[in-house]
Structures are given as structure tokens and as C-alpha cells.
C-alpha atoms as a PDB file:
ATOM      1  CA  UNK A   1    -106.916  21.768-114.471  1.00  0.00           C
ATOM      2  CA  UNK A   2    -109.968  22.719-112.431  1.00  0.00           C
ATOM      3  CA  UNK A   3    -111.779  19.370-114.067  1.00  0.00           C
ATOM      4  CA  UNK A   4    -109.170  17.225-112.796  1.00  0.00           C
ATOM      5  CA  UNK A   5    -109.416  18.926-108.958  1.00  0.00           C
ATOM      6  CA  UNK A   6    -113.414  18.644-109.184  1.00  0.00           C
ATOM      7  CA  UNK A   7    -112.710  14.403-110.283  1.00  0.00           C
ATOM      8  CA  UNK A   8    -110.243  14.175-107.487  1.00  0.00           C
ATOM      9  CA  UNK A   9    -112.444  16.012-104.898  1.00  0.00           C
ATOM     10  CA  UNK A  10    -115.441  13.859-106.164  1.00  0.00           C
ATOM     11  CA  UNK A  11    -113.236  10.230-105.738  1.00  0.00           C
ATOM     12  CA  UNK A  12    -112.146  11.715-102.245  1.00  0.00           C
ATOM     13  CA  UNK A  13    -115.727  12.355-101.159  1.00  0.00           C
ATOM     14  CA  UNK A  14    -116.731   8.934-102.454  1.00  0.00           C
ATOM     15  CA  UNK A  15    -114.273   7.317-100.712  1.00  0.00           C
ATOM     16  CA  UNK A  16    -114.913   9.173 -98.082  1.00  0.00           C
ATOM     17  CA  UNK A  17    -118.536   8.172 -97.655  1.00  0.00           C
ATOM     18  CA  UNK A  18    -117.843   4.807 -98.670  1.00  0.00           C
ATOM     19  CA  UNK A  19    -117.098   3.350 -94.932  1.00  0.00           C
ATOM     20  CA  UNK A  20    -116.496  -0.466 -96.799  1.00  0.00           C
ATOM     21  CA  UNK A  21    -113.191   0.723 -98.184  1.00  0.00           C
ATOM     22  CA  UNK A  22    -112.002   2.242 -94.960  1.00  0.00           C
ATOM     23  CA  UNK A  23    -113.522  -0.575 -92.395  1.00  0.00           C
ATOM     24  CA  UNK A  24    -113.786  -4.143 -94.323  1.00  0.00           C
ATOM     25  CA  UNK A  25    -116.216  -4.456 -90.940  1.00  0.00           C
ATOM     26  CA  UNK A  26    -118.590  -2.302 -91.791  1.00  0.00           C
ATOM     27  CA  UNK A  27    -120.160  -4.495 -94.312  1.00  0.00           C
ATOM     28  CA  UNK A  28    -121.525  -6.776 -91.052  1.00  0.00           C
ATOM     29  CA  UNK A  29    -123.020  -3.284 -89.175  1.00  0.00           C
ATOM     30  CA  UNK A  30    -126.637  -4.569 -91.107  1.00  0.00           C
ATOM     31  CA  UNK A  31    -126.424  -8.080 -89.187  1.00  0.00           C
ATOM     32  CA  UNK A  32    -127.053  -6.811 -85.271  1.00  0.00           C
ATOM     33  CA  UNK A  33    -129.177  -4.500 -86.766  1.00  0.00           C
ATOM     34  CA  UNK A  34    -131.514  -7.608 -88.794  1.00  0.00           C
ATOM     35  CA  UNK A  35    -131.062  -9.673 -85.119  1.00  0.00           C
ATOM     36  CA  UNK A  36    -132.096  -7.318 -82.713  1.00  0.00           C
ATOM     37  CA  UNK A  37    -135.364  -5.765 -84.964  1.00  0.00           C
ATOM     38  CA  UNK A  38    -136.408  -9.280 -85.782  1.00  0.00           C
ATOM     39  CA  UNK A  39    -136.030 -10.843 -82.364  1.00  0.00           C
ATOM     40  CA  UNK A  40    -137.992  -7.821 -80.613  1.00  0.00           C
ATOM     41  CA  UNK A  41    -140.858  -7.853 -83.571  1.00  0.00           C
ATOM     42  CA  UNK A  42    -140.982 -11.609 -82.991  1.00  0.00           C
ATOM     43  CA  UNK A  43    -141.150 -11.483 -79.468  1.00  0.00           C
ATOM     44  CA  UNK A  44    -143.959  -9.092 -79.177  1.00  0.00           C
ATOM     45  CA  UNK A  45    -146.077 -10.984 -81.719  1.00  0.00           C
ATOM     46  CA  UNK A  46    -145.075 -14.595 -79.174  1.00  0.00           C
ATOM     47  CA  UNK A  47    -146.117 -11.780 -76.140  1.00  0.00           C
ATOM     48  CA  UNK A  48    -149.261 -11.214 -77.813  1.00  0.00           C
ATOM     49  CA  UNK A  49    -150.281 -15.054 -78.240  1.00  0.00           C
ATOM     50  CA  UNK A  50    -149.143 -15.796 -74.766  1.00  0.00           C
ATOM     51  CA  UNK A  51    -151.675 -13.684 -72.939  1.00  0.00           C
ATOM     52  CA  UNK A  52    -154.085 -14.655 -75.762  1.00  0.00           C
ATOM     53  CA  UNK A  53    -155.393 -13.120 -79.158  1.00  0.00           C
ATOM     54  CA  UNK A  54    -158.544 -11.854 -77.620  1.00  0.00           C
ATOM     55  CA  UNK A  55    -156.580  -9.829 -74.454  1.00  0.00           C
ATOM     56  CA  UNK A  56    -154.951  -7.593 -77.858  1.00  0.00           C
ATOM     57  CA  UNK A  57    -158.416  -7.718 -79.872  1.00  0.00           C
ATOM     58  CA  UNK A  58    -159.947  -6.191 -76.609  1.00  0.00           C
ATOM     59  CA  UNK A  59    -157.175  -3.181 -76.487  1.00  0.00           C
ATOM     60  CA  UNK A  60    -158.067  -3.035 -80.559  1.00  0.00           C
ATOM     61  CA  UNK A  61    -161.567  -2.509 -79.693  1.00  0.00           C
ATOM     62  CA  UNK A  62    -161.324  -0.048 -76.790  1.00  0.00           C
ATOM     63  CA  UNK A  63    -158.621   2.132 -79.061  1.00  0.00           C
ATOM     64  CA  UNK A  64    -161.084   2.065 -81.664  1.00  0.00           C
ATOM     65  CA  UNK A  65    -159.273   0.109 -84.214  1.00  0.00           C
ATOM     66  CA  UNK A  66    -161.883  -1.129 -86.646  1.00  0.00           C
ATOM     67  CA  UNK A  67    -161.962  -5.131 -87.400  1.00  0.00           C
ATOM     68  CA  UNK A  68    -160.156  -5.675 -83.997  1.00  0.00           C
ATOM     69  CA  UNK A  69    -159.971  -9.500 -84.619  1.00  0.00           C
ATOM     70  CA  UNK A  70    -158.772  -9.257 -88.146  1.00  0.00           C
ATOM     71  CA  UNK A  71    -156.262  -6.400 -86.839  1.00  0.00           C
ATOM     72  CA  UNK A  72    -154.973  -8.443 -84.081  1.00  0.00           C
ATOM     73  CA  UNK A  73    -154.751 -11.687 -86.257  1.00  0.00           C
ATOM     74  CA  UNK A  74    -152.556  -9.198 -89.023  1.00  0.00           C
ATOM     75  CA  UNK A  75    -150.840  -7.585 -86.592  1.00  0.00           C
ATOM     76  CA  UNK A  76    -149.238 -10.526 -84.695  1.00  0.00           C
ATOM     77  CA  UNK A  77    -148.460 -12.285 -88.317  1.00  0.00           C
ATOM     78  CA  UNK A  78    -146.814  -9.446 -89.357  1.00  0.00           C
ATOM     79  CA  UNK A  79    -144.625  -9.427 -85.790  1.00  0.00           C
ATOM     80  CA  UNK A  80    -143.733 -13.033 -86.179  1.00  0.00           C
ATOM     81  CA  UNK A  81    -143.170 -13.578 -89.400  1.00  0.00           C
ATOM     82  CA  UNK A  82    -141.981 -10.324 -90.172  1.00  0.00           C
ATOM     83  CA  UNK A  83    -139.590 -10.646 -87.670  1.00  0.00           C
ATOM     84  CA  UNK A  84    -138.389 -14.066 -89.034  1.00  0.00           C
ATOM     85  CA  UNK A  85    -137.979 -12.098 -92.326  1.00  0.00           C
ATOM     86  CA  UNK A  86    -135.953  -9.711 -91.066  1.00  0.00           C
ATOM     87  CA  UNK A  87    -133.403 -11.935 -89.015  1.00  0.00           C
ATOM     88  CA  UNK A  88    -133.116 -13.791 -91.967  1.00  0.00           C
ATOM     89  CA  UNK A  89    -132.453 -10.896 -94.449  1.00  0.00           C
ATOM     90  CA  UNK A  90    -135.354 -12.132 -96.659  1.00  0.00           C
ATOM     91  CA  UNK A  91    -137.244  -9.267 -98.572  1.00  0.00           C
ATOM     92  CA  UNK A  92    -136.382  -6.887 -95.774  1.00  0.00           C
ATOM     93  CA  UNK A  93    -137.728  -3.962 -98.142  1.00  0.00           C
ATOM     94  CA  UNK A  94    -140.724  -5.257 -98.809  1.00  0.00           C
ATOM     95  CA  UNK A  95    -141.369  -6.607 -94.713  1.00  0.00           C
ATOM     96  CA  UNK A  96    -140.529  -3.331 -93.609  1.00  0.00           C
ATOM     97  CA  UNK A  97    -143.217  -1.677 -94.862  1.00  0.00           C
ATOM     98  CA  UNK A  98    -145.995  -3.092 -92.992  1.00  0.00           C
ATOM     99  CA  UNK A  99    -143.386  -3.260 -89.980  1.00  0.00           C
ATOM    100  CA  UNK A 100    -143.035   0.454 -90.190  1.00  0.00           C
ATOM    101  CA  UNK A 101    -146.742   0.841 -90.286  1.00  0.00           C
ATOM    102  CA  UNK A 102    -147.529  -1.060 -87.079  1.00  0.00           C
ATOM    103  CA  UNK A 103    -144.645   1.083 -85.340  1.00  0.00           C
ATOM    104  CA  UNK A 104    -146.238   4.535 -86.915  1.00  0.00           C
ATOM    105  CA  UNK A 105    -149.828   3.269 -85.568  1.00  0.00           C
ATOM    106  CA  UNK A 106    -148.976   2.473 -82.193  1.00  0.00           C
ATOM    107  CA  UNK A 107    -146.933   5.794 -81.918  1.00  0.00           C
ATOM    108  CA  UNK A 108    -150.085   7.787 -83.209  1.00  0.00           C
ATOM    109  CA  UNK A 109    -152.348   5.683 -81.057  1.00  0.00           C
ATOM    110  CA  UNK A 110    -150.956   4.483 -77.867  1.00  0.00           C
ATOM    111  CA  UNK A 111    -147.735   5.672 -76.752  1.00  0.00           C
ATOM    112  CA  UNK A 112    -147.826   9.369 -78.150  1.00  0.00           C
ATOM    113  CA  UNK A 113    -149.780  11.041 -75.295  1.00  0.00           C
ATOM    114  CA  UNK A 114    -147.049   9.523 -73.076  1.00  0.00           C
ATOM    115  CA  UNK A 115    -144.194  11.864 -74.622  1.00  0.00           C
ATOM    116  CA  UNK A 116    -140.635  10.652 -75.959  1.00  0.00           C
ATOM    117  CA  UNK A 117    -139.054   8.702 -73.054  1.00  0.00           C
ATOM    118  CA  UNK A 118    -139.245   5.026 -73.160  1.00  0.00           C
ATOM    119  CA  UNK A 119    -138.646   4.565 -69.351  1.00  0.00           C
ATOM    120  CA  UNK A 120    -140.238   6.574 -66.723  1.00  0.00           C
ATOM    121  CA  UNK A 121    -138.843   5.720 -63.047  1.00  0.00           C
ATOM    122  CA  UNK A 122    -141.663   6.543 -60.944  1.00  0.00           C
ATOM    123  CA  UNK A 123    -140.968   5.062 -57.301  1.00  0.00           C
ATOM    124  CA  UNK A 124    -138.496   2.474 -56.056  1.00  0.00           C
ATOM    125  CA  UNK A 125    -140.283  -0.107 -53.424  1.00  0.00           C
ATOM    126  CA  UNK A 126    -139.426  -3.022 -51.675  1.00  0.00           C
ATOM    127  CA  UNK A 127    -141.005  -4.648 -54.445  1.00  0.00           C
ATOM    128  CA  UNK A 128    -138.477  -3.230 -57.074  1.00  0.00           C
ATOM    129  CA  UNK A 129    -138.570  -0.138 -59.432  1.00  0.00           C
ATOM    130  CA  UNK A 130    -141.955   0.736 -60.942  1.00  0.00           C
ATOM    131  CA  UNK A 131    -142.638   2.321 -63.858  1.00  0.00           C
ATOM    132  CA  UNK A 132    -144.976   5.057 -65.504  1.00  0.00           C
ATOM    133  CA  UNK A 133    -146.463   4.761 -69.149  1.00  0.00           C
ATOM    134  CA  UNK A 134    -144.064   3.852 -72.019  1.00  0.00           C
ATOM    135  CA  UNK A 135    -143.266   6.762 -74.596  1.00  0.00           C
ATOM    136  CA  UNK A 136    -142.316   6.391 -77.969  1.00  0.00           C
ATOM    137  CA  UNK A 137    -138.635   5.723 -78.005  1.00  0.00           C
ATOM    138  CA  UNK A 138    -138.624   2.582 -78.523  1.00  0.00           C
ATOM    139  CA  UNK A 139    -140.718   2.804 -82.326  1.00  0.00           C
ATOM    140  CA  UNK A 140    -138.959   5.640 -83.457  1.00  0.00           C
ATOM    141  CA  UNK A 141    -135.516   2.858 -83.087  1.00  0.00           C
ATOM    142  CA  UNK A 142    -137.280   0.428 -84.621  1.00  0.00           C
ATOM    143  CA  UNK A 143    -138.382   2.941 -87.354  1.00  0.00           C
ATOM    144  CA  UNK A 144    -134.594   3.990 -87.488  1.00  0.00           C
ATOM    145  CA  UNK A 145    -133.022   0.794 -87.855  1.00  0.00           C
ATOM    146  CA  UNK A 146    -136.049  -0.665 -90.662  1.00  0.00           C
ATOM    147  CA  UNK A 147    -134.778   2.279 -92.194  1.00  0.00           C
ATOM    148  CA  UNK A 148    -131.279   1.751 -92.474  1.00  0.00           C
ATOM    149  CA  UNK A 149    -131.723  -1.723 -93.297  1.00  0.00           C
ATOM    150  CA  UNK A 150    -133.513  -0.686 -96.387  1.00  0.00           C
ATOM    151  CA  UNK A 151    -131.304   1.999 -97.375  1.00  0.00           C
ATOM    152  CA  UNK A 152    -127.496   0.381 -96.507  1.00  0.00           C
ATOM    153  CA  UNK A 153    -128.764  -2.899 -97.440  1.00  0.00           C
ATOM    154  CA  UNK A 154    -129.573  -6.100 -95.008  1.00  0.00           C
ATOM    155  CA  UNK A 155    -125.502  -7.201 -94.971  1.00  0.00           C
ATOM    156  CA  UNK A 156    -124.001 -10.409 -95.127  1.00  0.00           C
ATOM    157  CA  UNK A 157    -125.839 -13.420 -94.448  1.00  0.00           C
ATOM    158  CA  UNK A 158    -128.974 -12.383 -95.720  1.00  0.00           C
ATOM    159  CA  UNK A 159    -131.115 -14.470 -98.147  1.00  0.00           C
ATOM    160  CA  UNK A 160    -131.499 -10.982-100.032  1.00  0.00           C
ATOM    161  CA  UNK A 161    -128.072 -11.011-101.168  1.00  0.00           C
ATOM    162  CA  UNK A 162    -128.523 -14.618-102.304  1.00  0.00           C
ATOM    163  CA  UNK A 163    -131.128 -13.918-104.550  1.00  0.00           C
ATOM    164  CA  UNK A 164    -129.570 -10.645-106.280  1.00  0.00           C
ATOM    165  CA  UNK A 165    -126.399 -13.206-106.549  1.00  0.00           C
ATOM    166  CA  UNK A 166    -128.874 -15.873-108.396  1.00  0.00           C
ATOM    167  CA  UNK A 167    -130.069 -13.037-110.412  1.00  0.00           C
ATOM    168  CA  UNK A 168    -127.067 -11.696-111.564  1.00  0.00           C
ATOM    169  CA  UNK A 169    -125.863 -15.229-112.262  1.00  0.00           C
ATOM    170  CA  UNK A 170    -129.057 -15.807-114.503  1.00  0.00           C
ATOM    171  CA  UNK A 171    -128.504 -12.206-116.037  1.00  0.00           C
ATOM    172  CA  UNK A 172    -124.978 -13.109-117.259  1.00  0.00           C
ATOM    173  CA  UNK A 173    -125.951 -16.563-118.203  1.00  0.00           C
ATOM    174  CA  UNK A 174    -125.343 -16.820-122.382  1.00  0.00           C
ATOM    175  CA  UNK A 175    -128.716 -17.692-123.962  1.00  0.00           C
ATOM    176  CA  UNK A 176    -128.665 -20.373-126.424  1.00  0.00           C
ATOM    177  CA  UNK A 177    -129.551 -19.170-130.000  1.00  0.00           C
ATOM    178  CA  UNK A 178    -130.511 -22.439-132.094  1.00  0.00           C
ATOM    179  CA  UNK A 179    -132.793 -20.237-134.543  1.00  0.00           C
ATOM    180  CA  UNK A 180    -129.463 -20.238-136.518  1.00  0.00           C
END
């Protein structure tokens, strides 16, 4: 008796925590995610070309960053065409990483010192609003949602879930024995 409570208690929980079952909607929550973390990657890396590489290798070199021009050159690769990745749902694990690491380096070396807030109202003018240093808010998001999109999965539309589909395909495909 008490095995068959602990099995239904367990199939509860896993429904439970299984949000697919209860919300057939759920299953998209990965896509804004993959657009909005791959469009703002991709646009700083564009942001970064527009002023010029050598305006970022020059903040590379005055934060001490060793090989600034190599850095910068990495750097805005990994922003473009990790963003690209990302909106696409290609290899999302394996982009993320490096993502994750530009995010934890400009925490650590640039926006840190600045505190948590990601917008700091400092005066109102005639001119508009104007604004103090930016904290790290902003990376910790990113960081968030690079996180869930490895863990939950990058969703529907994502070249990811074509290629596990071609590789369980090929899995399941019979293999021709003509040893016989």
C-alpha cells in the first residue's frame, strides 16, 4: 500500500513539474527567450563595429585586457555570430559558453563597481533624462536566460531539435547485414 502512494505521489509531482502537460504553450517559452538574447548579443557586437574595432581595443587596453586586438576581434565574433546561433537555436549549449564568459568578464571588469541597477536616473534636463553608470543587471539576465536555454532546451524552431530529430532517425535506421 505505502509503494503504491509513494508511485502516485511521484507521477503527481512529475506532472506537476512537467508545465508541457498542463500548458501545450509552454513548449514555445524557449523562442522569446532565443530572440531577445540573440538580437541584444548581435546588436552589441554591430554597436561595436559601428564606432570602430579600435574605439573597443582602446577600452581593452585601458581595462587591462591582454591581446586587446585579438580580444576585441573574439569578442565581437562571438556577439554576432553567437547571437545568430542563438536566434536560430543552433548549438545553443555549446554558444553559450563563451556567451556566458563575455557576460561574467564584463560584470567582473566594468560594470561591478557600479552596483546592481541597470538604470540610474541622475537629472532630468531640457535635453532629456541623463543617466549615471550602468550596473550589472542587465548580464546577470542574459546569464539567466543562456541558462535556461541550456537547461529547458532552445524550443521549437530551433535547428537543435532538427538535428537530435536526424539523429534519432539515423539511430533507428535498420542496418543492412549482407555478411550473411
Amino acid at each position: 500500500m505505502n509503494s503504491l502512494i509513494i508511485e502516485t505521489m511521484i507521477r503527481a509531482r512529475d506532472v506537476a513539474l512537467d508545465s508541457s502537460s498542463r500548458f501545450p504553450i509552454a513548449r514555445w517559452a524557449p523562442l522569446p527567450l532565443r530572440l531577445i538574447v540573440g538580437f541584444g548579443f548581435m546588436q552589441h557586437g554591430f554597436a561595436k563595429l559601428s564606432r570602430g574595432s579600435d574605439a573597443f581595443v582602446g577600452i581593452l587596453h585601458a581595462l587591462g585586457v591582454p591581446a586587446p586586438h585579438f580580444m576585441a576581434l573574439f569578442t565581437i565574433l562571438i556577439e554576432i555570430l553567437g547571437g545568430l546561433a542563438v536566434i536560430l537555436g543552433a548549438f545553443v549549449t555549446l554558444v553559450s559558453l563563451p556567451m556566458a564568459a563575455l557576460l561574467l568578464v564584463a560584470i567582473f571588469t566594468v560594470h561591478l563597481p557600479y552596483g546592481f541597477s541597470s538604470i540610474k536616473l541622475m537629472a532630468v534636463t531640457p535635453a532629456g533624462a541623463q543617466f549615471g553608470p550602468v550596473g550589472y543587471e542587465c548580464n546577470l539576465l542574459y546569464l539567466a536566460c543562456l541558462a535556461a536555454l541550456v537547461l529547458g532546451g532552445s524550443g521549437p524552431l530551433a535547428v537543435d531539435a532538427l538535428i537530435r530529430k536526424r539523429r534519432k532517425v539515423a539511430m533507428h535506421r535498420p542496418t543492412l547485414n549482407i555478411a550473411n
